[in-house]
N, C-alpha and C. Protein backbone atom coordinates (compact mmCIF):
# COMPACT_ATOMS: atom_id res chain seq x y z
N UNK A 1 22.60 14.86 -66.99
CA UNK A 1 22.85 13.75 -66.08
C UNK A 1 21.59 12.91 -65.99
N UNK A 2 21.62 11.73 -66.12
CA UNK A 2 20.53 11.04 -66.20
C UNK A 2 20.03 10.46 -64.92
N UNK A 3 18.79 10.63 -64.67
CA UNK A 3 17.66 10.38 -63.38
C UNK A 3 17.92 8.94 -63.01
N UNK A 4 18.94 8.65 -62.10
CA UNK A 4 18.77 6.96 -61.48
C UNK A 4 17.66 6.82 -60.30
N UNK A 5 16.61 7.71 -60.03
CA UNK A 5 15.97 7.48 -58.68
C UNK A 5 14.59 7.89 -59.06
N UNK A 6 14.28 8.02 -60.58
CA UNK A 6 13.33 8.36 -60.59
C UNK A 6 11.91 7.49 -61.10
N UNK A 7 10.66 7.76 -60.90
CA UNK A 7 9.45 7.26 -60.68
C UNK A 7 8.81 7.07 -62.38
N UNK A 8 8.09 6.64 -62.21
CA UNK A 8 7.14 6.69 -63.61
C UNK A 8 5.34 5.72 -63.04
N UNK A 9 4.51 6.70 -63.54
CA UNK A 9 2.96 6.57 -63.24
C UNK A 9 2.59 6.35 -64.95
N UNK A 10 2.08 4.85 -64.64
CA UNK A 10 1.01 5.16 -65.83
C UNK A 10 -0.38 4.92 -65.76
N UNK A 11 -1.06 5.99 -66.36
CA UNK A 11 -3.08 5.44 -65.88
C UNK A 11 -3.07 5.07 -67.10
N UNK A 12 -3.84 4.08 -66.94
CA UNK A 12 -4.60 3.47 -68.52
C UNK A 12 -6.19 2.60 -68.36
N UNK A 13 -5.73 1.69 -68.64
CA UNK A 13 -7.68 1.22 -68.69
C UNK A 13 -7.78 -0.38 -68.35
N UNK A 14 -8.51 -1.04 -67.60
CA UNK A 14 -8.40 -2.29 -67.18
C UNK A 14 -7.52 -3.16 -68.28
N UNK A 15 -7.66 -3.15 -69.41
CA UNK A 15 -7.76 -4.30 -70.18
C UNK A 15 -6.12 -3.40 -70.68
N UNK A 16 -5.72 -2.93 -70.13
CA UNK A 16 -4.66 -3.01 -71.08
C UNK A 16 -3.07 -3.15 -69.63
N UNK A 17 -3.84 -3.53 -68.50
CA UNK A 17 -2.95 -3.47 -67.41
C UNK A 17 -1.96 -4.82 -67.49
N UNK A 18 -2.31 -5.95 -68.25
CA UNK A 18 -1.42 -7.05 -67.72
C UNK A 18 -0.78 -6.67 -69.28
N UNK A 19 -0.99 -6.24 -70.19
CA UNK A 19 0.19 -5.70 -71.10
C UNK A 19 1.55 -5.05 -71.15
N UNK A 20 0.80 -3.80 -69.66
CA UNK A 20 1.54 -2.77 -69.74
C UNK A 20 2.80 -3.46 -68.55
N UNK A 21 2.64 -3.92 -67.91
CA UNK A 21 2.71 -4.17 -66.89
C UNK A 21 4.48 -5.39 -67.31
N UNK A 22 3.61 -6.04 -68.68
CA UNK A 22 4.85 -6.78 -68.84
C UNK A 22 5.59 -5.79 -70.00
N UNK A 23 5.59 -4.84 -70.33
CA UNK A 23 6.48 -4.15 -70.81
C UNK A 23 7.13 -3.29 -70.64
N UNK A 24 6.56 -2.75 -68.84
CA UNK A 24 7.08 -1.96 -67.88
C UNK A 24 8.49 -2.70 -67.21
N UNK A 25 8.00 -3.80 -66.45
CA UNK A 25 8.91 -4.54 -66.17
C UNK A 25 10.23 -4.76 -66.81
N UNK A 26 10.15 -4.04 -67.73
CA UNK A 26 11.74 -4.30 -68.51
C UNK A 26 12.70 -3.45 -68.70
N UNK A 27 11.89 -2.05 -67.81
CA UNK A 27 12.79 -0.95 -68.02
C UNK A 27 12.81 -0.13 -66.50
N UNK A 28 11.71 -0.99 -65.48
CA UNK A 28 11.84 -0.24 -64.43
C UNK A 28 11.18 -1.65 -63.01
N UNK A 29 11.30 -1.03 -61.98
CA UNK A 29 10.73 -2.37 -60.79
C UNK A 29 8.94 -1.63 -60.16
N UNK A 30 8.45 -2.85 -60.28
CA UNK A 30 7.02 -2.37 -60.17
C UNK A 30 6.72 -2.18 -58.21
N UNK A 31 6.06 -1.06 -58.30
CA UNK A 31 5.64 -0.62 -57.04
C UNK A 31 4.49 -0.74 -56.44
N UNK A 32 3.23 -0.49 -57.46
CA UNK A 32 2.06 -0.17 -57.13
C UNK A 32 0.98 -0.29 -57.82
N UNK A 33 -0.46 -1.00 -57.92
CA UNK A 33 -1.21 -0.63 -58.98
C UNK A 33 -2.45 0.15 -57.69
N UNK A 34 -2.11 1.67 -58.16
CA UNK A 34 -3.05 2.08 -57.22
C UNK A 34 -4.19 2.22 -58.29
N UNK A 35 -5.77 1.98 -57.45
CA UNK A 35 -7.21 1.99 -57.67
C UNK A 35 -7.47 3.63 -57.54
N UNK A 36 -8.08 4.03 -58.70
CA UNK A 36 -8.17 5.38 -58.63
C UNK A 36 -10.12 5.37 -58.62
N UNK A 37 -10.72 5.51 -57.82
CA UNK A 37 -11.62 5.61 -57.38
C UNK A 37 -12.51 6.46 -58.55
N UNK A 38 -13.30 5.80 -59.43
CA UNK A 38 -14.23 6.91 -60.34
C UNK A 38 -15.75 6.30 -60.81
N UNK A 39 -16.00 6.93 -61.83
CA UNK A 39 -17.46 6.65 -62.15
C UNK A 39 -17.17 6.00 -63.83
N UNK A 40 -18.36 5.80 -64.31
CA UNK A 40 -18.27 5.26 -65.28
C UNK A 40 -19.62 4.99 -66.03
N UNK A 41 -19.91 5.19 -67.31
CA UNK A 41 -21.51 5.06 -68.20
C UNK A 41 -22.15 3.98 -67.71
N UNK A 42 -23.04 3.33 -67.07
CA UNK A 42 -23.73 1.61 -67.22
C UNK A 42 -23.37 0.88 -68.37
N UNK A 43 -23.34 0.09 -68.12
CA UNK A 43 -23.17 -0.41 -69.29
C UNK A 43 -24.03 -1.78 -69.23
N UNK A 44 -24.49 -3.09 -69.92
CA UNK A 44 -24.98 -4.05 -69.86
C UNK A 44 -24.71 -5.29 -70.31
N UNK A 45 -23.08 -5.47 -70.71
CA UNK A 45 -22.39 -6.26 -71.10
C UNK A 45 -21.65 -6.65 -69.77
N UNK A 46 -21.31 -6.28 -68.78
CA UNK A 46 -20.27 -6.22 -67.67
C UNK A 46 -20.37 -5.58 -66.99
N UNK A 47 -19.79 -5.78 -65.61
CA UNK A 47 -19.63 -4.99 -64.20
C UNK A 47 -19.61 -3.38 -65.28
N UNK A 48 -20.00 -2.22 -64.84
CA UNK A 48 -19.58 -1.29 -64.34
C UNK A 48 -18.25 -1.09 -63.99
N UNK A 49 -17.56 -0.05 -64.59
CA UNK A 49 -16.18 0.30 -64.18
C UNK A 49 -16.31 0.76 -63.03
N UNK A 50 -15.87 1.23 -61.75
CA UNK A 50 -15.64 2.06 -61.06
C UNK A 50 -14.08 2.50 -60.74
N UNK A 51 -12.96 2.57 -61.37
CA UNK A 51 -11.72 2.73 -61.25
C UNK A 51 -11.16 2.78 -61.99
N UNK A 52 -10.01 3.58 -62.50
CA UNK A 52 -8.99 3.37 -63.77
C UNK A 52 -7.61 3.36 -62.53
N UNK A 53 -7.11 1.94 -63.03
CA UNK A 53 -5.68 1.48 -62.84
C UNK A 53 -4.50 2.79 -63.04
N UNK A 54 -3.33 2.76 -61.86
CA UNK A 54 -2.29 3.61 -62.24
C UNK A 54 -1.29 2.91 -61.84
N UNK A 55 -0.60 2.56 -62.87
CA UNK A 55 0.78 1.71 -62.06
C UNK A 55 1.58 2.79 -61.71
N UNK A 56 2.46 2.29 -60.76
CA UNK A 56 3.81 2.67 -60.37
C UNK A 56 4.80 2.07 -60.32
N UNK A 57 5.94 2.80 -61.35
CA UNK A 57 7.42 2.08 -61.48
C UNK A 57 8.47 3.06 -60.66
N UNK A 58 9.11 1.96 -60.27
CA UNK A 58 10.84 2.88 -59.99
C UNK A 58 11.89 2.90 -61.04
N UNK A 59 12.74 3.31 -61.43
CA UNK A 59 14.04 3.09 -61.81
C UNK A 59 14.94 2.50 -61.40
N UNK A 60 15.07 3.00 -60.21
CA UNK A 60 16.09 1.85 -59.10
C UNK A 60 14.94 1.69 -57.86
N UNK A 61 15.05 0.19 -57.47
CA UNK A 61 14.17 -0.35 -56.29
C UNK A 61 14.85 0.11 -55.69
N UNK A 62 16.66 0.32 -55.00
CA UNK A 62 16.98 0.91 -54.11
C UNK A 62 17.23 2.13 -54.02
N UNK A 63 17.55 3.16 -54.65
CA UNK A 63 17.28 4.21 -54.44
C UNK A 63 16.12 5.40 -55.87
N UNK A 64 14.88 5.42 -54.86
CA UNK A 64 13.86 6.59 -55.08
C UNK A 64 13.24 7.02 -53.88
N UNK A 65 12.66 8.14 -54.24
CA UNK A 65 12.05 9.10 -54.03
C UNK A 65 10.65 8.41 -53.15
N UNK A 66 10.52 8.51 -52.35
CA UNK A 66 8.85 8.31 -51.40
C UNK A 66 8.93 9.33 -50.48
N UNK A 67 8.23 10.29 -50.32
CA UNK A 67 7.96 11.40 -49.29
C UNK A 67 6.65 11.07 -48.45
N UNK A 68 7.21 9.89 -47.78
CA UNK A 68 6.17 9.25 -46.53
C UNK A 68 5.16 10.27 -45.92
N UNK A 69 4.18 10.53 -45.86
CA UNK A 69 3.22 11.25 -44.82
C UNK A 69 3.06 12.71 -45.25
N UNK A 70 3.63 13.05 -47.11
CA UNK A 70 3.51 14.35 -47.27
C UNK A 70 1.94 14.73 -47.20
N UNK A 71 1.10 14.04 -47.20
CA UNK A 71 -0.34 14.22 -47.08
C UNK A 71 -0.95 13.39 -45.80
N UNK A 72 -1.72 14.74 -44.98
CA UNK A 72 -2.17 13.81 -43.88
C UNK A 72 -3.32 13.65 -44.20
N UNK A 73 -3.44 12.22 -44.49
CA UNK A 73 -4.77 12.27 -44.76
C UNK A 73 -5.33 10.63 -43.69
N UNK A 74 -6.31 10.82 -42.90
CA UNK A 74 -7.09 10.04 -42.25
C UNK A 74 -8.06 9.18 -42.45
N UNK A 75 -7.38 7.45 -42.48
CA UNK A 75 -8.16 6.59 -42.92
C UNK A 75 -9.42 5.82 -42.10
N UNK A 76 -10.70 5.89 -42.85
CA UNK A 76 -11.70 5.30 -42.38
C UNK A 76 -11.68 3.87 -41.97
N UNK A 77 -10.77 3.21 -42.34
CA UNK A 77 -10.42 1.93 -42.78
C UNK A 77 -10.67 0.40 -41.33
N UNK A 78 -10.90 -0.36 -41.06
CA UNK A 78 -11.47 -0.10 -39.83
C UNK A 78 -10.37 -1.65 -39.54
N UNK A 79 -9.36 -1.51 -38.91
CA UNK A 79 -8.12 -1.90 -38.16
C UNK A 79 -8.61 -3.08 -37.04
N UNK A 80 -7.61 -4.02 -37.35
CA UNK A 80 -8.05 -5.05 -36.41
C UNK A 80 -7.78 -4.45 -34.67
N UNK A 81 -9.00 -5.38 -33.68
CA UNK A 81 -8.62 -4.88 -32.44
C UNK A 81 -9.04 -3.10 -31.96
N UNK A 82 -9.88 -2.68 -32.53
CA UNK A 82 -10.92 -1.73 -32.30
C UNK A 82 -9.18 -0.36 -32.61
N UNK A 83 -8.06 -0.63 -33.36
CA UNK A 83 -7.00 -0.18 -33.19
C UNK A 83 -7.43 1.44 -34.57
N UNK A 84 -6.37 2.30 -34.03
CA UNK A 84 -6.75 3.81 -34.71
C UNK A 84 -5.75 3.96 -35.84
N UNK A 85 -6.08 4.40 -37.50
CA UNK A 85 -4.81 4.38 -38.13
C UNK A 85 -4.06 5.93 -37.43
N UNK A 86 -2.82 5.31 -36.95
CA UNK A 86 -2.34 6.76 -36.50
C UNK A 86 -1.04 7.42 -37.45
N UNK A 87 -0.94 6.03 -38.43
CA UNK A 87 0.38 6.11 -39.21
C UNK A 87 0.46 7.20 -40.49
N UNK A 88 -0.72 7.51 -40.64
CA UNK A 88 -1.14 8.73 -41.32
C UNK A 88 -0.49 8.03 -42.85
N UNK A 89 -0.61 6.83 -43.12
CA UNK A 89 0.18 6.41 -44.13
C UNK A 89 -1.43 6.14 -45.20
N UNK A 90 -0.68 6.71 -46.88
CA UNK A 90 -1.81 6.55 -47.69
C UNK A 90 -1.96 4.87 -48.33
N UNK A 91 -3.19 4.86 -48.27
CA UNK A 91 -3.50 2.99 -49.19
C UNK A 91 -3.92 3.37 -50.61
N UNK A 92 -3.86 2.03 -51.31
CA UNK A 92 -3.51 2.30 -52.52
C UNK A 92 -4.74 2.55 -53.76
N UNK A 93 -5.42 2.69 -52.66
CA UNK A 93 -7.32 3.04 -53.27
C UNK A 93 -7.59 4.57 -53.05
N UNK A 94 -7.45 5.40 -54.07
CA UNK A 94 -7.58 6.63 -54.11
C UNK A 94 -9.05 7.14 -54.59
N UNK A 95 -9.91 7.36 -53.43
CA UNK A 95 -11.33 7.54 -53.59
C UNK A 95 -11.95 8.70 -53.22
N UNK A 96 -11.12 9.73 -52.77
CA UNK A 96 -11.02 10.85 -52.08
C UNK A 96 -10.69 12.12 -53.40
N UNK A 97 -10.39 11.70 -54.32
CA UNK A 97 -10.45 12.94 -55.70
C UNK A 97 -11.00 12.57 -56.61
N UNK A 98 -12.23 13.51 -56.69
CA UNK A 98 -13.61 12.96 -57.99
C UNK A 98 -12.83 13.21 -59.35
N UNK A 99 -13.42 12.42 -60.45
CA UNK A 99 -13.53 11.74 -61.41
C UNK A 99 -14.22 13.58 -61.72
N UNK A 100 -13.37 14.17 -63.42
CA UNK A 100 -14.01 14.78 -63.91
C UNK A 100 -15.11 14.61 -64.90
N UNK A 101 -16.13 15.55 -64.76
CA UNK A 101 -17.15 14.58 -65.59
C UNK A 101 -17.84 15.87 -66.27
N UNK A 102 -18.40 15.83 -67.45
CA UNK A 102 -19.01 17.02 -68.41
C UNK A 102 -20.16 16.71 -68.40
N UNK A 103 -20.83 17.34 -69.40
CA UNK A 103 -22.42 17.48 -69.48
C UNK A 103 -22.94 18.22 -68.48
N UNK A 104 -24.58 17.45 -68.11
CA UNK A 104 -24.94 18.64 -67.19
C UNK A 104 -24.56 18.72 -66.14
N UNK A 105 -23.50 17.55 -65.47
CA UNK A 105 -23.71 17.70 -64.06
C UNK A 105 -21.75 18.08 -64.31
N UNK A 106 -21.18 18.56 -65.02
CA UNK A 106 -19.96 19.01 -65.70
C UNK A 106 -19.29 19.64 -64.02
N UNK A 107 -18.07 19.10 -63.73
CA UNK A 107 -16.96 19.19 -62.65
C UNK A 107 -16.54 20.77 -62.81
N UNK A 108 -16.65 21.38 -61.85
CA UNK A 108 -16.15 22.90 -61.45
C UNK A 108 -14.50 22.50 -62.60
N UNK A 109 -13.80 21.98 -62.82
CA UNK A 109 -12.14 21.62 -62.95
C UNK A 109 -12.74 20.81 -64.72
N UNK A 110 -13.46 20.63 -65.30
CA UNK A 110 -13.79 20.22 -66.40
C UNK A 110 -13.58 21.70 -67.58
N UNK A 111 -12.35 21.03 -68.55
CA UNK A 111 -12.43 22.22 -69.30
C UNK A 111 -12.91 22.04 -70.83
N UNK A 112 -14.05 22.61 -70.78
CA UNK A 112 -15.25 22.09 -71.78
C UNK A 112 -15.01 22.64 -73.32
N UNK A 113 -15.13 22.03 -74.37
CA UNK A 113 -15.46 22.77 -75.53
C UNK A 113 -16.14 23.99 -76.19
N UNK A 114 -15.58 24.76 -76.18
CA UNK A 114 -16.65 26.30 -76.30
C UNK A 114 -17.73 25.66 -76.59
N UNK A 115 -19.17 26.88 -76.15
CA UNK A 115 -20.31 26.70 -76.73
C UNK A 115 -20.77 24.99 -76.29
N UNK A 116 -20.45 24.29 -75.69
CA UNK A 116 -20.80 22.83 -75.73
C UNK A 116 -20.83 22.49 -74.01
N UNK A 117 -21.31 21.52 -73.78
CA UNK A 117 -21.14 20.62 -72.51
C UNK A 117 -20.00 19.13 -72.49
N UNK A 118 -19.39 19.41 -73.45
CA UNK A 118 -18.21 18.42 -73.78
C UNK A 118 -16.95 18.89 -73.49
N UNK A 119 -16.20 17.82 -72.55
CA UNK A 119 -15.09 17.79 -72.37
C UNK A 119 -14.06 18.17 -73.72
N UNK A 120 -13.01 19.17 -73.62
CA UNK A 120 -12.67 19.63 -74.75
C UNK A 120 -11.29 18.28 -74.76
N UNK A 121 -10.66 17.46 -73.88
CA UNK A 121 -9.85 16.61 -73.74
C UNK A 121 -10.59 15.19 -72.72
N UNK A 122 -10.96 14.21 -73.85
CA UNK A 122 -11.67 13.13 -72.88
C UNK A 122 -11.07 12.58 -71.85
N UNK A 123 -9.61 12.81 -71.81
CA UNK A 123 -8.65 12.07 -70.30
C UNK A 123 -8.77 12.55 -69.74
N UNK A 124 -9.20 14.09 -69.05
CA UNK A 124 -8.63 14.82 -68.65
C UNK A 124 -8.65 14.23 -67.29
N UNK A 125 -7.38 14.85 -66.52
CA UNK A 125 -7.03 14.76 -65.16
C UNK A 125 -7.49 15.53 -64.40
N UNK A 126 -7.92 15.05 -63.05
CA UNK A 126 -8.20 16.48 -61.87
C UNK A 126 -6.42 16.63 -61.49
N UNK A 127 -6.29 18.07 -61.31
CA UNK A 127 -4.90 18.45 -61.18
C UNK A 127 -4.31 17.87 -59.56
N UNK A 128 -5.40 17.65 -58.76
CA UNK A 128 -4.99 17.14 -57.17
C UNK A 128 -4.44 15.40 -57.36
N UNK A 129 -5.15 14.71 -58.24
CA UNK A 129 -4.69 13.62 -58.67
C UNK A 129 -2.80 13.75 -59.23
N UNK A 130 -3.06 14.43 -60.54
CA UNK A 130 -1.21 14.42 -60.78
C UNK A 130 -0.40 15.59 -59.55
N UNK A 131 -1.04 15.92 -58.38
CA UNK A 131 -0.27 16.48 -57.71
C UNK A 131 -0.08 15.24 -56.52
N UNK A 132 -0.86 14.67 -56.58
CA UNK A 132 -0.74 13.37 -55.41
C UNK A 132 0.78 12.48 -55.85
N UNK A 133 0.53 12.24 -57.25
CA UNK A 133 1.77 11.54 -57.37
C UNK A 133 3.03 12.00 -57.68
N UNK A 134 3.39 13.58 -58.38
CA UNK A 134 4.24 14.31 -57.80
C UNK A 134 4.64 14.81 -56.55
N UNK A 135 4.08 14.94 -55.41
CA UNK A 135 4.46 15.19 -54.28
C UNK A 135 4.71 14.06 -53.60
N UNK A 136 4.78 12.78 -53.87
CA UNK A 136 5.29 11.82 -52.96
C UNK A 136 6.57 11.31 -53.38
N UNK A 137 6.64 10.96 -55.03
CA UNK A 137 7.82 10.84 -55.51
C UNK A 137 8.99 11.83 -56.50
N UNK A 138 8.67 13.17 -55.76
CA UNK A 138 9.61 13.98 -56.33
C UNK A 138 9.69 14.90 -55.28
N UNK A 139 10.84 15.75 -55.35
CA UNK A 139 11.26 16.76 -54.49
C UNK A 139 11.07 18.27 -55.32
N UNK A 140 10.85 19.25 -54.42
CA UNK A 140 10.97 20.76 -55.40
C UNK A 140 12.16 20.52 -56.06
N UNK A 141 11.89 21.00 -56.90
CA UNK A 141 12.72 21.37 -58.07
C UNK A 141 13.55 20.42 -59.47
N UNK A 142 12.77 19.06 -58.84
CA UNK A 142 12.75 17.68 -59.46
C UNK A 142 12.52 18.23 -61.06
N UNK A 143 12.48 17.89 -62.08
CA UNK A 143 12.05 17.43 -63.00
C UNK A 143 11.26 16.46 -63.28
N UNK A 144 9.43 16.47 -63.95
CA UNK A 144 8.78 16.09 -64.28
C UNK A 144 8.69 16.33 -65.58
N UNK A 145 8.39 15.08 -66.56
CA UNK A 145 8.06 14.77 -68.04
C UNK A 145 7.14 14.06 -68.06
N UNK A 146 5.76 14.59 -69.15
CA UNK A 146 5.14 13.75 -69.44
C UNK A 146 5.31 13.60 -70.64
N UNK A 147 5.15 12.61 -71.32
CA UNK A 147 5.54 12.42 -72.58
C UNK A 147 4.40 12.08 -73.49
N UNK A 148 2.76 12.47 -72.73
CA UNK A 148 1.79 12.18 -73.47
C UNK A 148 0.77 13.56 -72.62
N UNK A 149 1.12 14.94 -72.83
CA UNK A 149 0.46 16.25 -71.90
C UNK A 149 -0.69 16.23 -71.83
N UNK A 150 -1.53 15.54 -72.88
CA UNK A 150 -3.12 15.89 -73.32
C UNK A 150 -3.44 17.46 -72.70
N UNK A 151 -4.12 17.73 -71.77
CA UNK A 151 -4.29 18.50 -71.41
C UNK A 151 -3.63 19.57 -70.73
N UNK A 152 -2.72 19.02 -70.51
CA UNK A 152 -1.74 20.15 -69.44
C UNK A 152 -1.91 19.47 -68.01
N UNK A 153 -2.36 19.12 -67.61
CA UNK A 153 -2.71 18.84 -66.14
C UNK A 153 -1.24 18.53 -65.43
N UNK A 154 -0.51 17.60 -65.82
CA UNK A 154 0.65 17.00 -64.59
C UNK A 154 1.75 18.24 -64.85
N UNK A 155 1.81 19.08 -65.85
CA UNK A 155 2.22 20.42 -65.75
C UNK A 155 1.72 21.54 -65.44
N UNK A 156 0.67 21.72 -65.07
CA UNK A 156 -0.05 22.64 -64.00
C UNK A 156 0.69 21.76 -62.52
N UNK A 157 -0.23 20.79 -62.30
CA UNK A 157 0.32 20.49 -60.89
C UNK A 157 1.96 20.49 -60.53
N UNK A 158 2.68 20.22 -61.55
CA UNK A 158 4.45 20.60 -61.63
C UNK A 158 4.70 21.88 -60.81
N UNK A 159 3.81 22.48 -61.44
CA UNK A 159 4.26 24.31 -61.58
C UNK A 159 4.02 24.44 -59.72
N UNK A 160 2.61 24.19 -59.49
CA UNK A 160 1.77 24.29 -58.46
C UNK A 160 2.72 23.99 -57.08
N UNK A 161 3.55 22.86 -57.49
CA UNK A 161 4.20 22.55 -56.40
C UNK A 161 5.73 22.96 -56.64
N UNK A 162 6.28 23.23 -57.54
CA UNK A 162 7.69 23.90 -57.63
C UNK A 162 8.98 22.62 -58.17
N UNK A 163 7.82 22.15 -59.03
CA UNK A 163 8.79 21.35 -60.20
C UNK A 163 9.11 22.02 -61.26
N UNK A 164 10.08 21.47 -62.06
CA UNK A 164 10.46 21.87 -63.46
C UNK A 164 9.49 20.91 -64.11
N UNK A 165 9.18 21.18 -65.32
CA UNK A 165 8.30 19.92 -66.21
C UNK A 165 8.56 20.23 -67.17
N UNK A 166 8.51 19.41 -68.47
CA UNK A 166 8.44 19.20 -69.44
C UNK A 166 7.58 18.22 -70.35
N UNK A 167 6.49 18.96 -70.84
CA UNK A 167 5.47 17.90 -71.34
C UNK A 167 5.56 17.66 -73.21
N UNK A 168 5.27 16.89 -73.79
CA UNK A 168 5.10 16.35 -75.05
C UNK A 168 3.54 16.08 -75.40
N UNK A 169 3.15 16.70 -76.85
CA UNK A 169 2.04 16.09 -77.09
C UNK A 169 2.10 16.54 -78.48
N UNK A 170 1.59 16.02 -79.53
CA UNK A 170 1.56 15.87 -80.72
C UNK A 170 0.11 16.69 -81.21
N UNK A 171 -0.73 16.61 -80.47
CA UNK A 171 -2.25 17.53 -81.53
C UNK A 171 -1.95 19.01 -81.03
N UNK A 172 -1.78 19.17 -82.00
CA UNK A 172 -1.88 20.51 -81.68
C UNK A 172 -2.96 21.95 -81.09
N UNK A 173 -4.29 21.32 -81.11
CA UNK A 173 -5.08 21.73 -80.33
C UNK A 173 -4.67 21.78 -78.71
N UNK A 174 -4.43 20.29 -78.36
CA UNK A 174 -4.08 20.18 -76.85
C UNK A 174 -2.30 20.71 -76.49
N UNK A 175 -2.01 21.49 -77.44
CA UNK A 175 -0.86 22.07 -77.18
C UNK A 175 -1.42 23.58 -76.80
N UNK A 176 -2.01 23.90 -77.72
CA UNK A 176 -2.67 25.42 -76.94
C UNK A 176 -3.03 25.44 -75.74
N UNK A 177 -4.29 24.67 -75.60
CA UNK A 177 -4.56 24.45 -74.62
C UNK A 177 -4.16 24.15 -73.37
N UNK A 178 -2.60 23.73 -73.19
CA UNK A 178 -1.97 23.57 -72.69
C UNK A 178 -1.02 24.93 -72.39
N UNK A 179 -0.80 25.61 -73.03
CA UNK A 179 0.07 26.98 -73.77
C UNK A 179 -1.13 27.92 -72.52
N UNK A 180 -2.48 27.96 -72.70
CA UNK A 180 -3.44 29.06 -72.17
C UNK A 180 -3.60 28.58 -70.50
N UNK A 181 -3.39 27.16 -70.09
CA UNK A 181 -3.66 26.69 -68.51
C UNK A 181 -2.13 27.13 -68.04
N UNK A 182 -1.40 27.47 -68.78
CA UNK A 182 -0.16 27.32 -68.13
C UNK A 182 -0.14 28.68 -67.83
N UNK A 183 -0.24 29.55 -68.78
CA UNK A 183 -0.60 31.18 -68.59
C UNK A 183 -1.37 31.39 -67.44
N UNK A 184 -2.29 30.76 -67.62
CA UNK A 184 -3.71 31.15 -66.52
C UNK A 184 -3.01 30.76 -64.94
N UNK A 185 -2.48 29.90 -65.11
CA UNK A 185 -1.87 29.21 -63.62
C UNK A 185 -0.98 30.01 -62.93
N UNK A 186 -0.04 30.85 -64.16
CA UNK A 186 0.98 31.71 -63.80
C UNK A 186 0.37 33.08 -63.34
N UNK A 187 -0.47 33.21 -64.17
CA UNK A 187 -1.40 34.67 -63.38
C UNK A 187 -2.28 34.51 -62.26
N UNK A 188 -2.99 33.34 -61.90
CA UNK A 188 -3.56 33.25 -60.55
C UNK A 188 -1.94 32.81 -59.19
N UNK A 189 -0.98 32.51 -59.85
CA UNK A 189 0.07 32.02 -58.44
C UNK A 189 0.69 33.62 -58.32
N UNK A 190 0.39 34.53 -59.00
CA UNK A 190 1.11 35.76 -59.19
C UNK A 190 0.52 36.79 -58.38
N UNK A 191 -0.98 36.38 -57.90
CA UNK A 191 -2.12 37.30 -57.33
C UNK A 191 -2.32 36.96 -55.98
């Protein structure tokens, strides 16, 4: 039976957002370009990155999935009229889950290349990130697909929260790798 209510997230990279954006539009209604709060090399040609873009599509504008207030999380944000956010509602600047990063100063959640200080998958996701956007637009037992796994990540966080998933990826390195986090995930939710 085919999904009429369901969501689609894509992260990608500044320069490729007003592309994606018009080729999204043709298969789904646009929701969101949330700011994902990160770091980035200096560089001396241009601003400094600090963010990678994540759109959000629906399938149907009238009926999906939003699980309003599944995260309470408390904004600093400072409200006209000395007023308190009490709406516990999230904004679309996600600055609150660090950016994984290798080398020496390498992220507890960075899964490195044997023997090396290199990221063994350069996208990789923090798993609280693809659990942010599974838990607002899906329900337990939803079905999640990614159709590009790299690492495993939005199928760890699937599992984590009590989705079905189904991921795709073509190298076969990041299929193992994917094959051993999924194992590992199943033996720490088991303990």
């Amino acid at each position: 039976m085919p999904c009429s209510n369901g969501s689609f997230f894509l992260m990608t990279i500044q320069e490729h957002v007003g592309d994606m954006m018009m080729s999204l539009r043709l298969c789904g209604k646009f929701k969101n370009l949330i700011v994902w709060h990160n770091s980035s090399m200096p560089v001396k040609n241009r601003f400094c990155i600090g963010y990678q873009p994540i759109l959000w599509y629906v399938k149907n504008p009238d009926d999906y999935i939003f699980n309003y207030g599944v995260e309470q999380r408390v904004s600093n944000a400072v409200l006209p009229w000395s007023r308190k956010n009490t709406a516990n509602s999230i904004k679309d600047i996600w600055d609150d889950i660090p950016f994984i990063s290798a080398g020496c100063m390498a992220s507890k959640e960075a899964i490195l290349e044997p023997g090396t200080k290199k990221k063994l998958h350069s996208a990789q996701m923090p798993v609280r990130l693809a659990e942010r956007m599974i838990k607002y637009c899906s329900n337990e037992n939803d079905l999640i697909v990614d159709p590009f796994a790299g690492s495993g990540t939005s199928l760890v966080a699937a599992r984590n929260l009590n989705r079905r998933a189904i991921g795709i990826e073509s190298n076969e390195k990041y299929c193992e790798l994917i094959v051993s986090r999924l194992k590992n995930s199943e033996k720490n939710s088991v303990s």
